[in-house]
N, C-alpha and C. Protein backbone atom coordinates (compact mmCIF):
# COMPACT_ATOMS: atom_id res chain seq x y z
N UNK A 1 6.41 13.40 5.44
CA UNK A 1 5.12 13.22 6.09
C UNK A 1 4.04 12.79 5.10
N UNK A 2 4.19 13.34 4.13
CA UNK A 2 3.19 12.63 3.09
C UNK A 2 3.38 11.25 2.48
N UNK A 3 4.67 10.95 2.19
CA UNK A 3 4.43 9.21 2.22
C UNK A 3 4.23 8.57 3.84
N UNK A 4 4.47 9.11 4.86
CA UNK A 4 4.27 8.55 5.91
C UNK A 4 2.48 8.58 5.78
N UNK A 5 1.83 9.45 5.64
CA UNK A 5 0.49 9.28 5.53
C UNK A 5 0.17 8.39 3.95
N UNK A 6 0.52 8.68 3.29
CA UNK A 6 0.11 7.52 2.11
C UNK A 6 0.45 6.25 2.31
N UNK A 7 1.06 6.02 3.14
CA UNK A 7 1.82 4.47 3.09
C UNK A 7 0.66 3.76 3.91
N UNK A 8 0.43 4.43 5.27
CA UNK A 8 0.04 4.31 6.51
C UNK A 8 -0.10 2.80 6.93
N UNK A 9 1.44 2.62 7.33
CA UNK A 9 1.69 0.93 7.70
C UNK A 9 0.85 1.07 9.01
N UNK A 10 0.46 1.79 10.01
CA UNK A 10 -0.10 1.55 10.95
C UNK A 10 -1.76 1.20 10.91
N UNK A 11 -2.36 1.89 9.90
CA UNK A 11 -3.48 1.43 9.52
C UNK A 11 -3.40 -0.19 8.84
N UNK A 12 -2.10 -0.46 8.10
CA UNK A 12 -2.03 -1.53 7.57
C UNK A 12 -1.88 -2.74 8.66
N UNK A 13 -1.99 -2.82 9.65
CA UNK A 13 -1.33 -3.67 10.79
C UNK A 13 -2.49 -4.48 10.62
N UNK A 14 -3.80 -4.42 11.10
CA UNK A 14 -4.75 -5.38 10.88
C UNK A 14 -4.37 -6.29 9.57
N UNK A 15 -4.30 -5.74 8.67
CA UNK A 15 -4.32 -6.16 6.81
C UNK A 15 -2.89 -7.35 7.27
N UNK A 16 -1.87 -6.56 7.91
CA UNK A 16 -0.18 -7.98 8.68
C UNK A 16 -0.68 -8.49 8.93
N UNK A 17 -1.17 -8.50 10.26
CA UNK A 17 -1.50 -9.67 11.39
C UNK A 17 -2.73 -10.54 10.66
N UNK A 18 -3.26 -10.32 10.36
CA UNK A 18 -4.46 -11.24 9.13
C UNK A 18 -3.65 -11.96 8.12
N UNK A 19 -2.70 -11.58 7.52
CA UNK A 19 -1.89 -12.00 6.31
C UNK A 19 -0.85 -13.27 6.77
N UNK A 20 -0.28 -12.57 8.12
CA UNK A 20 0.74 -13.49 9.08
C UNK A 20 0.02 -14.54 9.68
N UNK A 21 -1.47 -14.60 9.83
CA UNK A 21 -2.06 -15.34 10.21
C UNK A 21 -2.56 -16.92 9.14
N UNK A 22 -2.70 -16.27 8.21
CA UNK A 22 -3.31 -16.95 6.89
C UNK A 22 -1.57 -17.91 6.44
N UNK A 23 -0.52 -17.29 6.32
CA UNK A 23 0.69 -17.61 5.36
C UNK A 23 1.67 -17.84 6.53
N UNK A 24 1.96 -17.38 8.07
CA UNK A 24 2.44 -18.07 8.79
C UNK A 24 3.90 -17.27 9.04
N UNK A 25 4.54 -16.53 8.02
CA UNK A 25 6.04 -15.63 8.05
C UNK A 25 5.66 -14.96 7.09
N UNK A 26 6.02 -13.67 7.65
CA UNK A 26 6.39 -12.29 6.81
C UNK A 26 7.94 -11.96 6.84
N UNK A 27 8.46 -11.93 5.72
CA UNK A 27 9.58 -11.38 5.85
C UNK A 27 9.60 -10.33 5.51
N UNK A 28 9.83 -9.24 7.17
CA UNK A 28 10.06 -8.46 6.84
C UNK A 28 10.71 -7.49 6.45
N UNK A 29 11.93 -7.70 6.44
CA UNK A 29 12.78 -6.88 6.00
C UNK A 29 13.31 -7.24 4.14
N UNK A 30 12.38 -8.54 3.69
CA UNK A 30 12.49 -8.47 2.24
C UNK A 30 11.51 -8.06 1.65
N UNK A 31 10.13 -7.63 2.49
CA UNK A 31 8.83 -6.80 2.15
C UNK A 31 9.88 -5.37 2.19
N UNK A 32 10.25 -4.95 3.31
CA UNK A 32 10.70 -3.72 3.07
C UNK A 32 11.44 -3.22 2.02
N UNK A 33 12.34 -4.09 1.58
CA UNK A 33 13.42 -3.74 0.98
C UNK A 33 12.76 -3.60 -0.64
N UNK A 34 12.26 -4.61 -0.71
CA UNK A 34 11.04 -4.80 -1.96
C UNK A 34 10.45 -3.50 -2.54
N UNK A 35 9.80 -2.80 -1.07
CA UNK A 35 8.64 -1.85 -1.50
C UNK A 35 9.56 -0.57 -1.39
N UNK A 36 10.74 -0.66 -0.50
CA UNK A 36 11.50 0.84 -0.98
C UNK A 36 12.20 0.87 -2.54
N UNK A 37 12.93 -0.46 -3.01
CA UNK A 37 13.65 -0.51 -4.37
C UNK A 37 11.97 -0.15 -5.25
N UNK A 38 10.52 -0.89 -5.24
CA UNK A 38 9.67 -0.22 -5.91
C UNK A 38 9.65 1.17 -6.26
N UNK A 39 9.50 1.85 -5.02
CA UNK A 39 9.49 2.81 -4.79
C UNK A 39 10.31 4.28 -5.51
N UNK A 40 11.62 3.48 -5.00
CA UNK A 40 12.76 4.87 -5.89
C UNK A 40 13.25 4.11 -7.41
N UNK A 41 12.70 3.03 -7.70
CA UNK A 41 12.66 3.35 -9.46
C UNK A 41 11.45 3.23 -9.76
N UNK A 42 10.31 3.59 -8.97
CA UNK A 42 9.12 4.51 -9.86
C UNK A 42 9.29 5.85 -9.83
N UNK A 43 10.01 5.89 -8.80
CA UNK A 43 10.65 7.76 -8.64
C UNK A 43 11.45 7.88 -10.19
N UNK A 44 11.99 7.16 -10.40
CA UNK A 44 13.21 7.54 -11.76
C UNK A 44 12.41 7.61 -12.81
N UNK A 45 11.59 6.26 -12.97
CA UNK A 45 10.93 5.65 -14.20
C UNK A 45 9.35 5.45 -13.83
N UNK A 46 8.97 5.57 -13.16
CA UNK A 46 7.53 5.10 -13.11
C UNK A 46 6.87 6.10 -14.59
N UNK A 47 6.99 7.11 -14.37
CA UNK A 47 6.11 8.04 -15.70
C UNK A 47 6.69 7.45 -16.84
N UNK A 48 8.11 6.92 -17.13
CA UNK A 48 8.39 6.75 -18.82
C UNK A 48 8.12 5.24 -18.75
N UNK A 49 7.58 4.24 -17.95
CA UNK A 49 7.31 3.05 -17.95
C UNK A 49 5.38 3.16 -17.74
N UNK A 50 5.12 3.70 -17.35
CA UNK A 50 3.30 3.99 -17.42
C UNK A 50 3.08 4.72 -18.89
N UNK A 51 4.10 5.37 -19.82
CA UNK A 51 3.90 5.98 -20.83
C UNK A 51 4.10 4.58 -21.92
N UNK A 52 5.09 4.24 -21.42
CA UNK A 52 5.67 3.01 -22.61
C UNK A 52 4.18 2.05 -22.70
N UNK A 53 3.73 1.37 -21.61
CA UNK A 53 2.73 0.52 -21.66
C UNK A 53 1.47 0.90 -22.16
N UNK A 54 1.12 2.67 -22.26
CA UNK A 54 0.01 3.08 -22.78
C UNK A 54 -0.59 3.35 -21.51
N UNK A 55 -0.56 3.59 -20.18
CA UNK A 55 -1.17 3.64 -19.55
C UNK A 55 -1.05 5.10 -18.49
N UNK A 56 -2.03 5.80 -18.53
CA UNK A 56 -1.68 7.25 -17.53
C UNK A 56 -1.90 6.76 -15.78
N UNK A 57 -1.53 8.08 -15.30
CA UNK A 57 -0.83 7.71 -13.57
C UNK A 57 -2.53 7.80 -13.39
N UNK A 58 -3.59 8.48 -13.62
CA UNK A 58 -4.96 8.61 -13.43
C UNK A 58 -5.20 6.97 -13.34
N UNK A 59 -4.97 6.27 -14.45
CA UNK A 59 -5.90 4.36 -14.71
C UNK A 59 -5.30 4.25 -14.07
N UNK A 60 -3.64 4.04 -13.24
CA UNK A 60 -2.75 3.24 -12.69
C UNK A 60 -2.96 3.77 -10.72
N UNK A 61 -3.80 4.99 -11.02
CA UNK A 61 -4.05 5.01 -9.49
C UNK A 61 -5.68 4.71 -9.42
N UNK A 62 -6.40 4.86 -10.50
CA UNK A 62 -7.50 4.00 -10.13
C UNK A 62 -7.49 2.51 -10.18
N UNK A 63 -6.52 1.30 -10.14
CA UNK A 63 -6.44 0.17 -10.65
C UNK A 63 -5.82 0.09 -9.24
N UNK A 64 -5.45 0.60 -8.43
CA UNK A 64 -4.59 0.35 -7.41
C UNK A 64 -5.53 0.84 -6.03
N UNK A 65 -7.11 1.68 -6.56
CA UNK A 65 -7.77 2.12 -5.29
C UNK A 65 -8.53 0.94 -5.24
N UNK A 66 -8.80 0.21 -6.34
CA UNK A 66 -9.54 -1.19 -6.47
C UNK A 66 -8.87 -1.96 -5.78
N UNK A 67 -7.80 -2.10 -5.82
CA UNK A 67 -7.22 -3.57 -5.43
C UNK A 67 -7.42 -2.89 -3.35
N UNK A 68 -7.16 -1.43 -3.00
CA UNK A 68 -7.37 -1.38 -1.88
C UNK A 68 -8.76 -1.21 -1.39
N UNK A 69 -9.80 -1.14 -2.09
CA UNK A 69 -11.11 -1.38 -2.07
C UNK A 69 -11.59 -2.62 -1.37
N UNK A 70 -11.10 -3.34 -2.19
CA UNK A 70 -10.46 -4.68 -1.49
C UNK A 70 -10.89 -5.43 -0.65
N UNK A 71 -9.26 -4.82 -0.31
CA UNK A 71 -8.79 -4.94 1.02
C UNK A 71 -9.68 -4.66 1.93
N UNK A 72 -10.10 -3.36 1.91
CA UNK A 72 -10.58 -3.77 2.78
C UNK A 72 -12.03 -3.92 3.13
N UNK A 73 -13.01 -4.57 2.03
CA UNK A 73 -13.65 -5.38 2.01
C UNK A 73 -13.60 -6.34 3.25
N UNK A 74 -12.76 -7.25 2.79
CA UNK A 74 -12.32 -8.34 3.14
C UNK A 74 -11.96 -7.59 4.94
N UNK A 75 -11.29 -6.55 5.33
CA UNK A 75 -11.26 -6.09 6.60
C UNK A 75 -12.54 -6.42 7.22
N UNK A 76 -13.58 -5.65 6.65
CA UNK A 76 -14.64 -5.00 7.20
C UNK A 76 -15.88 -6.26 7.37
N UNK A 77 -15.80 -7.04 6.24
CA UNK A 77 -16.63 -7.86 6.16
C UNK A 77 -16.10 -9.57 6.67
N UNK A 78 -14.89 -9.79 6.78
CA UNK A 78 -14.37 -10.71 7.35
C UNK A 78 -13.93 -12.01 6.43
N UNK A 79 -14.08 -12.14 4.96
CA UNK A 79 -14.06 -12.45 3.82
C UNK A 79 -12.82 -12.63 3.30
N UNK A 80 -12.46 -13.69 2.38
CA UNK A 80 -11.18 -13.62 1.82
C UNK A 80 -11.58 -13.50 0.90
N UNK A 81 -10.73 -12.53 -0.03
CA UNK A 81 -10.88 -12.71 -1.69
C UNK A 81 -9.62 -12.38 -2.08
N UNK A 82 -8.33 -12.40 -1.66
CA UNK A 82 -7.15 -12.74 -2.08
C UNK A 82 -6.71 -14.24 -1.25
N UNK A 83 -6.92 -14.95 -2.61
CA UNK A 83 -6.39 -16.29 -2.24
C UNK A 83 -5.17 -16.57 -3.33
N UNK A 84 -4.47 -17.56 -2.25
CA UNK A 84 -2.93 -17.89 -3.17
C UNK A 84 -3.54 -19.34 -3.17
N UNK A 85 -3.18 -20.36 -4.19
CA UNK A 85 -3.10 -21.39 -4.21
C UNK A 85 -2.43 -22.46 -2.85
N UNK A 86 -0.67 -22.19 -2.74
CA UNK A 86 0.35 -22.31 -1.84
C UNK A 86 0.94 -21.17 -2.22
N UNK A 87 0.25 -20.39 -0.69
CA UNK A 87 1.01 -19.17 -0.07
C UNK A 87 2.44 -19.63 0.61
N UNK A 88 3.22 -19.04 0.22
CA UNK A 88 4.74 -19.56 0.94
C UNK A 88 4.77 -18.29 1.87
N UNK A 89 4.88 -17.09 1.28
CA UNK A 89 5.09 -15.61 2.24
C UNK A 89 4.00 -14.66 1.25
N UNK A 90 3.54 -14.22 2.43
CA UNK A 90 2.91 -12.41 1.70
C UNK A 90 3.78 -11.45 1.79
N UNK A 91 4.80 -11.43 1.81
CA UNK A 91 5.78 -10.15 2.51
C UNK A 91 6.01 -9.55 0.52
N UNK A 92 6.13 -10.07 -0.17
CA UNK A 92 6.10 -9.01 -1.58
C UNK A 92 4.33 -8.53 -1.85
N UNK A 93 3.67 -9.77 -2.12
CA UNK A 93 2.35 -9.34 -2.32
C UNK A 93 1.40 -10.54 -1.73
N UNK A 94 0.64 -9.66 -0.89
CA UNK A 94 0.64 -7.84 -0.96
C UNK A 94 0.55 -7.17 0.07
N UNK A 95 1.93 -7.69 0.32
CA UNK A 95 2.47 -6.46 1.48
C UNK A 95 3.29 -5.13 0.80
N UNK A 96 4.44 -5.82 0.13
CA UNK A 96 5.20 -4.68 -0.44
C UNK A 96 4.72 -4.23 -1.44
N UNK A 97 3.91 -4.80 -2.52
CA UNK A 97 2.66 -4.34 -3.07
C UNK A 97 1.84 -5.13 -3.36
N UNK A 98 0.74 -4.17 -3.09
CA UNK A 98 0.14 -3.11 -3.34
C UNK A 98 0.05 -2.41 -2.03
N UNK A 99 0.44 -2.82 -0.69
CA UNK A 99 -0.10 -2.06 0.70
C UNK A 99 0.99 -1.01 0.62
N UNK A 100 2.15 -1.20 1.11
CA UNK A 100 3.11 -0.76 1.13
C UNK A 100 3.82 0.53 -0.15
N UNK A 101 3.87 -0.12 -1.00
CA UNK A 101 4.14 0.85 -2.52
C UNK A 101 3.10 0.35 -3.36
N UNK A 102 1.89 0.83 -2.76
CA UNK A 102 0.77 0.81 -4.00
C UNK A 102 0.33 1.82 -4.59
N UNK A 103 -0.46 1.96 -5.77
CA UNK A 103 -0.60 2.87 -6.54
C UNK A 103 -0.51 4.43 -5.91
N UNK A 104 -1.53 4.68 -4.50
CA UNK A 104 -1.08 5.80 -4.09
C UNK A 104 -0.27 6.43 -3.79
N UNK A 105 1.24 5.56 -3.30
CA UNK A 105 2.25 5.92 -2.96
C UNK A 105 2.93 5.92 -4.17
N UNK A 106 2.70 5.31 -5.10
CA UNK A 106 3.87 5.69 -6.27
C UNK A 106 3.22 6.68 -6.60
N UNK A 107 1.89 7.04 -6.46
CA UNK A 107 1.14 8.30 -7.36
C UNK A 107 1.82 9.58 -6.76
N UNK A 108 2.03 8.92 -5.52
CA UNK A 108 2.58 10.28 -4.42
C UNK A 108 3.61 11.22 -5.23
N UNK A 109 4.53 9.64 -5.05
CA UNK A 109 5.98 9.97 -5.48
C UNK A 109 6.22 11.21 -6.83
N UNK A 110 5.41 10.62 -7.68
CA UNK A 110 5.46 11.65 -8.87
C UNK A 110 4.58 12.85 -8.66
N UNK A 111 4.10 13.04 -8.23
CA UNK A 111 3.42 14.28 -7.85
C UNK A 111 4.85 15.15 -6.78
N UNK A 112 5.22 14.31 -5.90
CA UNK A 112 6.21 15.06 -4.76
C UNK A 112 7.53 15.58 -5.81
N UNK A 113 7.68 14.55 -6.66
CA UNK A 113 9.06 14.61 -7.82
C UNK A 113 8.99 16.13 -8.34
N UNK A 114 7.62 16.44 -8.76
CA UNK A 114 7.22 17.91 -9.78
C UNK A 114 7.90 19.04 -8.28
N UNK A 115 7.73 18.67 -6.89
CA UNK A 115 7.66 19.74 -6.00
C UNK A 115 8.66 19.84 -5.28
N UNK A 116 9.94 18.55 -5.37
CA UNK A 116 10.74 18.49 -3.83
C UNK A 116 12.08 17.93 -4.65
N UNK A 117 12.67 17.84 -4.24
CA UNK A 117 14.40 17.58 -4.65
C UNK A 117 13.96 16.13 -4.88
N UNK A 118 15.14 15.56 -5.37
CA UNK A 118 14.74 13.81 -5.66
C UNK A 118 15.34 13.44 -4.38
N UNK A 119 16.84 14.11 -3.70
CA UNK A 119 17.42 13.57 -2.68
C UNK A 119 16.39 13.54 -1.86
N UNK A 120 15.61 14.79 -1.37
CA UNK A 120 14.78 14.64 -0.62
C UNK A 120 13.59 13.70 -0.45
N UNK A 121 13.29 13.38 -1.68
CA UNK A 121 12.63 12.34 -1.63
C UNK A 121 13.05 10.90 -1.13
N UNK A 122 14.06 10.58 -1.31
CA UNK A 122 14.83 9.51 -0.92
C UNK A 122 14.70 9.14 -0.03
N UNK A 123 15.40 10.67 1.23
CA UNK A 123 15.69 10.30 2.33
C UNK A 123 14.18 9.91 2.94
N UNK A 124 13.24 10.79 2.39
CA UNK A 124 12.03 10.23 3.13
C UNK A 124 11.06 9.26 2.53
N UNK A 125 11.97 8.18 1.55
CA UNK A 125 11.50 6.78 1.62
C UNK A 125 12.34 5.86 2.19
N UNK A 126 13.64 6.73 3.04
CA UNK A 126 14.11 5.24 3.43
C UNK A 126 13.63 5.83 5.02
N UNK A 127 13.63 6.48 5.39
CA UNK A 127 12.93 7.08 7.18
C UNK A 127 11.77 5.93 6.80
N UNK A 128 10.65 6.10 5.68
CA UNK A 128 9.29 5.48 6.24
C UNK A 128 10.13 3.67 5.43
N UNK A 129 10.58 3.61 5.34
CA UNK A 129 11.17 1.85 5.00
C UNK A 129 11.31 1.24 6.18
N UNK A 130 11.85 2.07 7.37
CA UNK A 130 13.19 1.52 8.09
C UNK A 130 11.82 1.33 9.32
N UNK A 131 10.49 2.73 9.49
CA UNK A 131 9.43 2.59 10.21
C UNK A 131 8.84 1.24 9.56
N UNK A 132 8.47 1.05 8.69
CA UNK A 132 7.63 0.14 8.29
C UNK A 132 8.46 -0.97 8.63
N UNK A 133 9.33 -1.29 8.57
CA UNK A 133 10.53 -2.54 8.88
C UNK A 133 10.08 -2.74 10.48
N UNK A 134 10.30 -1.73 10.87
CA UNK A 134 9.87 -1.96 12.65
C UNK A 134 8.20 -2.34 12.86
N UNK A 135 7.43 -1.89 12.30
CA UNK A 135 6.01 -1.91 12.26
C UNK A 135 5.71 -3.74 11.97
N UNK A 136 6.27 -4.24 10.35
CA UNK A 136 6.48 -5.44 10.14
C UNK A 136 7.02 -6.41 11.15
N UNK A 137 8.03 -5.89 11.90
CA UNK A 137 9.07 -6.99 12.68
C UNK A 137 8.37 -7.06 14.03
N UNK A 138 7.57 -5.94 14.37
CA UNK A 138 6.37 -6.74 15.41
C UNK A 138 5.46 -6.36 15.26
N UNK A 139 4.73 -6.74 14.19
CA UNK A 139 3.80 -7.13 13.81
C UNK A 139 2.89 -8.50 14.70
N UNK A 140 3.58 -9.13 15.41
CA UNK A 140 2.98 -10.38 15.85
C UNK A 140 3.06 -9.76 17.46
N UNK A 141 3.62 -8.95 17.45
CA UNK A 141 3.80 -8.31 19.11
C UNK A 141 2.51 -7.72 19.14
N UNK A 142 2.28 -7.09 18.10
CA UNK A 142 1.18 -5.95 18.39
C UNK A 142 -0.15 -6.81 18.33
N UNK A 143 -0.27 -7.64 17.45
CA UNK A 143 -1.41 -8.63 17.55
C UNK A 143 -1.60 -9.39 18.95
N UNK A 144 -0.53 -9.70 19.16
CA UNK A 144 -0.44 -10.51 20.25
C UNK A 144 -1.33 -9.32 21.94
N UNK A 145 -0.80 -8.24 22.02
CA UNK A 145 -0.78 -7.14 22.65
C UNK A 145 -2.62 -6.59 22.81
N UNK A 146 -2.84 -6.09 21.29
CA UNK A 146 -4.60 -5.91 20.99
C UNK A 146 -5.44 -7.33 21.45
N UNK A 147 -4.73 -8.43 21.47
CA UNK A 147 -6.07 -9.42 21.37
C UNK A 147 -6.74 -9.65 20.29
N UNK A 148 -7.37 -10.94 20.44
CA UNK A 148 -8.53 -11.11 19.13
C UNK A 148 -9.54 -10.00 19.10
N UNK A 149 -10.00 -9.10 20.20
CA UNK A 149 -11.31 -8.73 20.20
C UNK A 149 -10.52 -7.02 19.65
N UNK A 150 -9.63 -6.76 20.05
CA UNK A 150 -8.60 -5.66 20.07
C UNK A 150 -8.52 -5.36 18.63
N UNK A 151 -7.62 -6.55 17.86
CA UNK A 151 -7.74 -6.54 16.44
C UNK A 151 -8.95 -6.48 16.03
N UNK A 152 -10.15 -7.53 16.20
CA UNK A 152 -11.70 -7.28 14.96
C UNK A 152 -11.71 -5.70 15.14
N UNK A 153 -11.71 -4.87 16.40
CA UNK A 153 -12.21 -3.75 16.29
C UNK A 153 -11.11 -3.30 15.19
N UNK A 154 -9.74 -3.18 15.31
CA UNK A 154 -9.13 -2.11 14.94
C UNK A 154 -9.08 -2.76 13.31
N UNK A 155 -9.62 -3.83 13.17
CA UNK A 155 -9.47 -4.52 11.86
C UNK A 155 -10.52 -3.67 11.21
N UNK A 156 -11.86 -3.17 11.55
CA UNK A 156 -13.14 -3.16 10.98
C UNK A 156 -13.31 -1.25 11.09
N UNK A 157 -12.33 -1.00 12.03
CA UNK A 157 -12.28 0.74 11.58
C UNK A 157 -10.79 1.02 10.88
N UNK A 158 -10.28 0.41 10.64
CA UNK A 158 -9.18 0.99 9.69
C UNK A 158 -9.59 0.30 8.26
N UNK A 159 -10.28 -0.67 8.48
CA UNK A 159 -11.30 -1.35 6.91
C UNK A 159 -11.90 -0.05 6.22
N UNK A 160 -12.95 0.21 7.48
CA UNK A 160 -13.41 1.63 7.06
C UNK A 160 -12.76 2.90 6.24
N UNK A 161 -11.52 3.00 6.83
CA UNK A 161 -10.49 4.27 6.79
C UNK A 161 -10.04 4.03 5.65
N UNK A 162 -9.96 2.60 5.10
CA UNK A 162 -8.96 2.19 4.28
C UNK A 162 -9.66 2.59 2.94
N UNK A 163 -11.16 1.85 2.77
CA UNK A 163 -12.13 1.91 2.08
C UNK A 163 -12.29 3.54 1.70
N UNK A 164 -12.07 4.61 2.27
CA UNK A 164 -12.48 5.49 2.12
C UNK A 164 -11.49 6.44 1.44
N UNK A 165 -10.18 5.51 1.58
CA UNK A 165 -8.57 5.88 1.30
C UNK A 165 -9.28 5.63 -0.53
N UNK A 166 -9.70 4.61 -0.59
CA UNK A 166 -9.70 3.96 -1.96
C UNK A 166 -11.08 4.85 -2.97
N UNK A 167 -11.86 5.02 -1.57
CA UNK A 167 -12.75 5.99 -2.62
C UNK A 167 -12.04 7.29 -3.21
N UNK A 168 -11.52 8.12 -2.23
CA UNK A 168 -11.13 9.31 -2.48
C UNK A 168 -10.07 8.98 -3.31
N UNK A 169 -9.18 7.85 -3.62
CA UNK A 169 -8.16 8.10 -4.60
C UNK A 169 -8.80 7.58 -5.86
N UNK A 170 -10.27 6.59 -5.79
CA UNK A 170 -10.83 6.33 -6.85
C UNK A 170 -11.48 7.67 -7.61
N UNK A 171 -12.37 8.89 -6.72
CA UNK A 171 -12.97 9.24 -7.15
C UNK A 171 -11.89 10.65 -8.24
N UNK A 172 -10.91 11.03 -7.16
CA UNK A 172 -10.27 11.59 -7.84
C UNK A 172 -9.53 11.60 -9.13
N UNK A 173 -9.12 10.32 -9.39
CA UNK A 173 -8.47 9.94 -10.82
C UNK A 173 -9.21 9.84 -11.60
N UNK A 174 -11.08 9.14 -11.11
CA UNK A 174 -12.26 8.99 -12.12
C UNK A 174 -11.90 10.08 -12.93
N UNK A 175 -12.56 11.48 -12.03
CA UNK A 175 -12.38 12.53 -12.16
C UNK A 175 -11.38 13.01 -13.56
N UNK A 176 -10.51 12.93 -13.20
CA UNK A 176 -9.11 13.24 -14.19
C UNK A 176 -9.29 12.46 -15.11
N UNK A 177 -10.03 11.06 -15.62
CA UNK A 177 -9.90 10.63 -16.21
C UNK A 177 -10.90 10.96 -17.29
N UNK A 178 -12.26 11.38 -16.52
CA UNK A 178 -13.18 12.02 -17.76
C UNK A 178 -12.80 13.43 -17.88
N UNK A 179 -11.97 14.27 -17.21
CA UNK A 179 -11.79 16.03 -17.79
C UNK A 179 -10.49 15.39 -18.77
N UNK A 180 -9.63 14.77 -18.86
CA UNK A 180 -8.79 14.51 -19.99
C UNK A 180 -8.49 13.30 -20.60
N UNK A 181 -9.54 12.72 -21.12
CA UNK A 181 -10.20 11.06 -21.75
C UNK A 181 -8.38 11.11 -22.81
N UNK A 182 -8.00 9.93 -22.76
CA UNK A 182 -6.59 9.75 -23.02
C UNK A 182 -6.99 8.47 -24.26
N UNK A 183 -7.40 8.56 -25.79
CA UNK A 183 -7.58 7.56 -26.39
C UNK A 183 -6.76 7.42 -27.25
């Protein structure tokens, strides 16, 4: 339940259907597959690969509330500021990351690692893979379903939600980052 709430592909649906709109195909089941293999080797390695580069899980989850800051910016205000040159697919980025296995959810992961079996962890990244796979694969149903006027709304309060996702994981790592300054 807690990566099901950290992930929160259902809040992410506006962020699809905007992305599918802009680039034309999501693949989704190579977004999925993408952001679960992310996923369980940041479970293994994410801490001795954030150590190797010099960098603590505090900068690497504030660098990741930015990029969802963003996002949903660009939700709320109607704005692009992730541009691809030639977009072929968004289904790795940034679907599978940063939405999908972005900083919060890998932050999750190692925090859940200190508290829960690793199997257990597993099983409940491939349960929310296999949801998000379904969420992705109609993705154009559900757009289709809300409407244009359906989506701006649900685009401009999950912008909100999202934005607020990014404060609270910004303010918290700030936090951690000035009680134990890492030089």
């Amino acid at each position: 339940m807690v990566l099901f709430a950290v992930i929160d592909i259902l809040g992410g649906i506006p962020v699809i259907i905007n992305l599918r709109n802009k680039v034309g195909h999501i693949q989704s089941g190579k977004a999925s597959i993408v952001a679960a293999s992310l996923m369980v080797a940041f479970l293994f390695v994410g801490d001795e690969i954030l150590k190797l580069i010099g960098i603590d899980v505090n900068s690497f989850a504030v660098a990741g509330a930015l990029i969802i800051f963003f996002l949903a910016i660009e939700m709320i205000l109607g704005i692009t500021l992730y541009k691809d040159d030639e977009p072929e697919s968004a289904s790795i980025v940034p679907i599978a990351f940063p939405l999908i296995a972005g900083a919060g959810t890998l932050t999750s992961l190692l925090s859940l690692r200190a508290e829960y079996h690793v199997e257990n962890i597993i099983v409940a990244i491939v349960l929310n893979t296999i949801f998000v796979y379904l969420v992705l694969k109609s993705s154009a149903k559900i757009g289709h379903f809300l409407g244009k006027g359906g989506l701006s709304i649900i685009r401009k309060v999950f912008g909100v939600i999202l934005m607020a996702i990014a404060v609270k994981l910004f303010a918290a790592n700030v936090h951690e980052l000035f009680l134990n300054p890492q030089l």
